[in-house]
Every structure is written in C-alpha cells, then in structure tokens.
N, C-alpha and C. Protein backbone atom coordinates (compact mmCIF):
# COMPACT_ATOMS: atom_id res chain seq x y z
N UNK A 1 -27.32 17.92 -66.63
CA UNK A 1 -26.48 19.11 -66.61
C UNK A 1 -27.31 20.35 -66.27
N UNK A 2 -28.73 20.18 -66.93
CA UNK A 2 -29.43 21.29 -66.58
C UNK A 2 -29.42 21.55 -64.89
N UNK A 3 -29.91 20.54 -64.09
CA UNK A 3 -29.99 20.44 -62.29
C UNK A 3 -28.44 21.21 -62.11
N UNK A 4 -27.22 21.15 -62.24
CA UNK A 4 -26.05 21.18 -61.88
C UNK A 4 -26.09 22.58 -62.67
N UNK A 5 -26.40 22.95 -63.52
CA UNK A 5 -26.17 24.92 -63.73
C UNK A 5 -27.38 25.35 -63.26
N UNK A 6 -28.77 24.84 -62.56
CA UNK A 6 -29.77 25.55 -61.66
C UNK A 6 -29.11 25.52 -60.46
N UNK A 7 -28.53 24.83 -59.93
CA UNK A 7 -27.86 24.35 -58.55
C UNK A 7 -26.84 26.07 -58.35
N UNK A 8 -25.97 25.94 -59.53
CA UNK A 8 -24.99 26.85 -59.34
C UNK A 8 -25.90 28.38 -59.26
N UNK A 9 -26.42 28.51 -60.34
CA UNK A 9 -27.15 29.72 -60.22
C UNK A 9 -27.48 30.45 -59.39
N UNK A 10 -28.78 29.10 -58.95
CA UNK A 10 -29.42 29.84 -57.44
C UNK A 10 -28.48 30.27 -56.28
N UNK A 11 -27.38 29.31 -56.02
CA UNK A 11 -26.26 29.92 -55.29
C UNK A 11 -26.13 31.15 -55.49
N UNK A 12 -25.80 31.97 -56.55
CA UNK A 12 -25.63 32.46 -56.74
C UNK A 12 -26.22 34.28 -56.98
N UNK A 13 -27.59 34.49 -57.08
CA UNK A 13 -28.51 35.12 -57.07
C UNK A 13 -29.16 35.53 -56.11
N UNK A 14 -30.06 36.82 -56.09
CA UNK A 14 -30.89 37.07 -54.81
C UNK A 14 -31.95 36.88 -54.81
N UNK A 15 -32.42 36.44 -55.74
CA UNK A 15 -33.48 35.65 -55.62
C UNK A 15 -34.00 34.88 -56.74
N UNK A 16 -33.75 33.59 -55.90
CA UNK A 16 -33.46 32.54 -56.87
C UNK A 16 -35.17 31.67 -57.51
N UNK A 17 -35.80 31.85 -56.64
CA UNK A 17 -37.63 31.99 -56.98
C UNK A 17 -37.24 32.24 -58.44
N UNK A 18 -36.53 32.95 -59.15
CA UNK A 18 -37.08 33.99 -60.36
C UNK A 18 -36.07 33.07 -61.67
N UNK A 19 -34.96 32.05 -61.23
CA UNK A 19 -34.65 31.72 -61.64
C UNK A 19 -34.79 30.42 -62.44
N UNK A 20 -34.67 30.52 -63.83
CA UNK A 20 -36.12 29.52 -64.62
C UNK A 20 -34.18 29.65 -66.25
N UNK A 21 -34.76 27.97 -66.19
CA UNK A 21 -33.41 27.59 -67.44
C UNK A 21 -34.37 26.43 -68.74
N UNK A 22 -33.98 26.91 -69.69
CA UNK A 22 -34.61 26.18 -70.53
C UNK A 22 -33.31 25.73 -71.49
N UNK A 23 -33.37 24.19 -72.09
CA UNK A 23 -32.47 23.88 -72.48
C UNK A 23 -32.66 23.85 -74.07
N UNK A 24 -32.04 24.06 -74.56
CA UNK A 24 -32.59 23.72 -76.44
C UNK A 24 -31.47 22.87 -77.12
N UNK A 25 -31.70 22.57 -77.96
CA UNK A 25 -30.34 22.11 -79.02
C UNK A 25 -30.38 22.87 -80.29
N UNK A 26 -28.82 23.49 -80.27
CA UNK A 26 -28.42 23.55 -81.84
C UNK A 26 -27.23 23.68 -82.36
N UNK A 27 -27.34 23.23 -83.49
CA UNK A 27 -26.40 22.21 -84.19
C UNK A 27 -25.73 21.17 -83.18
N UNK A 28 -24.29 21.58 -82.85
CA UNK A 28 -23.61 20.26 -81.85
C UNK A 28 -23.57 20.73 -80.55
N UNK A 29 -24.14 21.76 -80.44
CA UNK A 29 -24.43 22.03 -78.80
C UNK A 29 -25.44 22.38 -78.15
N UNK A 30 -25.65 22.11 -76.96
CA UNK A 30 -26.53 22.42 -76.18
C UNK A 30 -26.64 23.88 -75.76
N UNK A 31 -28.07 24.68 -75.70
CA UNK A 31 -28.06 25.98 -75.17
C UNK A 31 -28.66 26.25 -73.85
N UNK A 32 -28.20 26.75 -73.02
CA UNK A 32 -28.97 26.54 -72.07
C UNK A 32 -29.72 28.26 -71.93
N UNK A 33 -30.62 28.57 -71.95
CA UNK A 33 -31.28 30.16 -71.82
C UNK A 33 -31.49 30.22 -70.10
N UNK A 34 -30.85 31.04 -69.50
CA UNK A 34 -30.87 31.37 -68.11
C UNK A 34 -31.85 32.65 -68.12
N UNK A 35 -32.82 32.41 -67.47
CA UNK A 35 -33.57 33.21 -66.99
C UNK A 35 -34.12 33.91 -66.03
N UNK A 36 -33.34 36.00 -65.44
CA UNK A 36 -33.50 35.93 -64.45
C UNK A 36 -34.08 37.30 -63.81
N UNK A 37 -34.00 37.38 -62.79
CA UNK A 37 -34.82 38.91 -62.28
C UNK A 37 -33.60 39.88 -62.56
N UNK A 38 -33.82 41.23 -62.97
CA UNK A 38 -33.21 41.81 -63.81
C UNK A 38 -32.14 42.37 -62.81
N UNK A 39 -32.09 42.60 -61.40
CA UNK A 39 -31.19 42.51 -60.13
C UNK A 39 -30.36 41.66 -59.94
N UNK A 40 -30.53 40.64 -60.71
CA UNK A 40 -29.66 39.19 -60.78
C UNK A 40 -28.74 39.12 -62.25
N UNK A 41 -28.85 40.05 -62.75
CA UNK A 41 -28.33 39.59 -64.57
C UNK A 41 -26.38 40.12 -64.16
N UNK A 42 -26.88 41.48 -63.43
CA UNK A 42 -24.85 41.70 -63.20
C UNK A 42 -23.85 40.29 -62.38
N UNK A 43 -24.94 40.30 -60.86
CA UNK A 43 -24.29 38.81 -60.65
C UNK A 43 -24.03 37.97 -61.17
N UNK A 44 -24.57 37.71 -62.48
CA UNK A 44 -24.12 35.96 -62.70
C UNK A 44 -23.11 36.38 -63.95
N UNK A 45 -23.41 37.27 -64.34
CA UNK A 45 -22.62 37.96 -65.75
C UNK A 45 -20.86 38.24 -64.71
N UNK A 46 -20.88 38.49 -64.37
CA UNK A 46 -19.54 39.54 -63.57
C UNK A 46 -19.09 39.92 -64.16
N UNK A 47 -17.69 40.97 -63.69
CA UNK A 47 -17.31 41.90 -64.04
C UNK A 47 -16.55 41.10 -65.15
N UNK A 48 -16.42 41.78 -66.33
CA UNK A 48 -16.11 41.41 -67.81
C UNK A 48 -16.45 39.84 -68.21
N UNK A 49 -17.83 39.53 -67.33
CA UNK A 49 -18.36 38.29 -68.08
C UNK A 49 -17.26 36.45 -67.68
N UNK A 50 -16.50 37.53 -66.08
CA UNK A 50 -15.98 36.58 -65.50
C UNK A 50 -16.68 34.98 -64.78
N UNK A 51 -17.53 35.25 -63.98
CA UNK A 51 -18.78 34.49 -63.70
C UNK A 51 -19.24 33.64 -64.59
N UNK A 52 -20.00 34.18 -65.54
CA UNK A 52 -20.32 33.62 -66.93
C UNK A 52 -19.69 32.36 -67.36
N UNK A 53 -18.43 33.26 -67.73
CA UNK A 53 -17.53 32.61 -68.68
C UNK A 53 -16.59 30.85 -67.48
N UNK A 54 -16.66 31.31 -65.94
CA UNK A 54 -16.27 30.32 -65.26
C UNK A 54 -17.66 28.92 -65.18
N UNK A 55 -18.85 29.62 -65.35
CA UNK A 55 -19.52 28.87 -65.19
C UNK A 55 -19.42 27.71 -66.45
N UNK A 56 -20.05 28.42 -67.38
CA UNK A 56 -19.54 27.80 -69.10
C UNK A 56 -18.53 26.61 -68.87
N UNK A 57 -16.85 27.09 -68.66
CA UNK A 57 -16.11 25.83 -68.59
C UNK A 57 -16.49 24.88 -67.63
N UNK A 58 -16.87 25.18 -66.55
CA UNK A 58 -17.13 23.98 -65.42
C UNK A 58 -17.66 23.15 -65.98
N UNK A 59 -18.78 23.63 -66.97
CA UNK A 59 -20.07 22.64 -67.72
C UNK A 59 -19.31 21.90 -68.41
N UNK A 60 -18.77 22.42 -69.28
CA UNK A 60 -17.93 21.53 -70.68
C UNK A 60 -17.11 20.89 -70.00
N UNK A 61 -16.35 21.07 -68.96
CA UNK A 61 -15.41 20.33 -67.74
C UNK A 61 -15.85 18.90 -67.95
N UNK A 62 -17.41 19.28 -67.08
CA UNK A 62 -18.21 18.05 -66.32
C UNK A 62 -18.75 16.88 -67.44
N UNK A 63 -19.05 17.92 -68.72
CA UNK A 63 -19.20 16.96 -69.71
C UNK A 63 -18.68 15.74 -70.24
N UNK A 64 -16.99 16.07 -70.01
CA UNK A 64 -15.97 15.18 -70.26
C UNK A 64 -15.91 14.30 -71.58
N UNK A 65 -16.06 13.36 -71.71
CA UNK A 65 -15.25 12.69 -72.98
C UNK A 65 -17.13 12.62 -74.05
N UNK A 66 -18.06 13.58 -73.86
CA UNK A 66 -19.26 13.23 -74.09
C UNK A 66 -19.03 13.91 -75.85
N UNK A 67 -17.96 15.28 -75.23
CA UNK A 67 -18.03 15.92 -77.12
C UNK A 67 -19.02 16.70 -76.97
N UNK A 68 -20.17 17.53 -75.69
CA UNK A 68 -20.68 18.15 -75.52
C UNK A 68 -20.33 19.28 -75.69
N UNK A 69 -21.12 20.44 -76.51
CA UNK A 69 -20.56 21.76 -75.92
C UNK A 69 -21.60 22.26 -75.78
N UNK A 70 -21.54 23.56 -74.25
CA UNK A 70 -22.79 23.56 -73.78
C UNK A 70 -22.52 25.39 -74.23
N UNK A 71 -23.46 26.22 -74.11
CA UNK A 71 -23.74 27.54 -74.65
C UNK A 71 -24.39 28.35 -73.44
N UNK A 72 -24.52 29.19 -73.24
CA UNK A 72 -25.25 30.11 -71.76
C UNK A 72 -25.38 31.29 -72.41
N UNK A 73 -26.86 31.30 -72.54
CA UNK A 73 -27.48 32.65 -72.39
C UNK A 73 -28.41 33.34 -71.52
N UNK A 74 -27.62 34.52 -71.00
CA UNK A 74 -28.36 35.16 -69.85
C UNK A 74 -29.80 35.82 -70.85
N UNK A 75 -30.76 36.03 -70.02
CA UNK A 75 -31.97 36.49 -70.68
C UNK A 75 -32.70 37.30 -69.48
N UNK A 76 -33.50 38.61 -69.20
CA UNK A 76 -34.05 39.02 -68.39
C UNK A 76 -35.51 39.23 -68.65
C-alpha cells in the first residue's frame, strides 16, 4: 500500500525527489507520515483537505475486506 500512495503522490507534486513516506503502526491502523517540500504541502492537502481526504478513502477502498484502516499525515 505504501508503493500505491508514493505512486499517487509523486503524480501529484512538483517535485517529487523530495517525496519520502514512512509507514508506522498504531493501535488498528496503519499511519502513513507523508513527507514533503514545503511547495508541495497545499497540493496534496487541497482546498479544504479535499485531495487528502480523496486520497485516504482510495486506500481504505483498496484495502478491502483486510479491516485495514490506513491514517495520512502530511509533514514538511
């Protein structure tokens, strides 16, 4: 899952070089910490955290019958 929200990201960004994801666990979900050049934090955030928040479900989408829930935090 991690490859498949770097995949989307970099799409997504202007420069994707800068873009670095670390995954953690806690409690029943997965966190993923997105890490990015500080020119890149409005893009992936969008306007009222639209972006964000589409990316998030896709994940839990793709997860499917796993009972995963995945978490996204932008970080600069």
């Amino acid at each position: 899952m991690k490859e498949v929200l770097e995949y989307i990201i970099k799409g997504i960004v202007k420069n994707p070089e800068d873009v670095k994801i670390v995954e953690l666990v806690e409690e029943n979900s997965k966190v993923f910490e997105v890490f990015l050049n500080d020119e890149d934090v409005g893009q992936v955030i969008g306007k009222d955290g639209r972006t964000i928040k589409s990316i998030n479900i896709l994940l839990n989408a793709l997860a499917g019958p796993k009972n995963e829930k995945y978490v996204l935090r932008v970080i600069r």
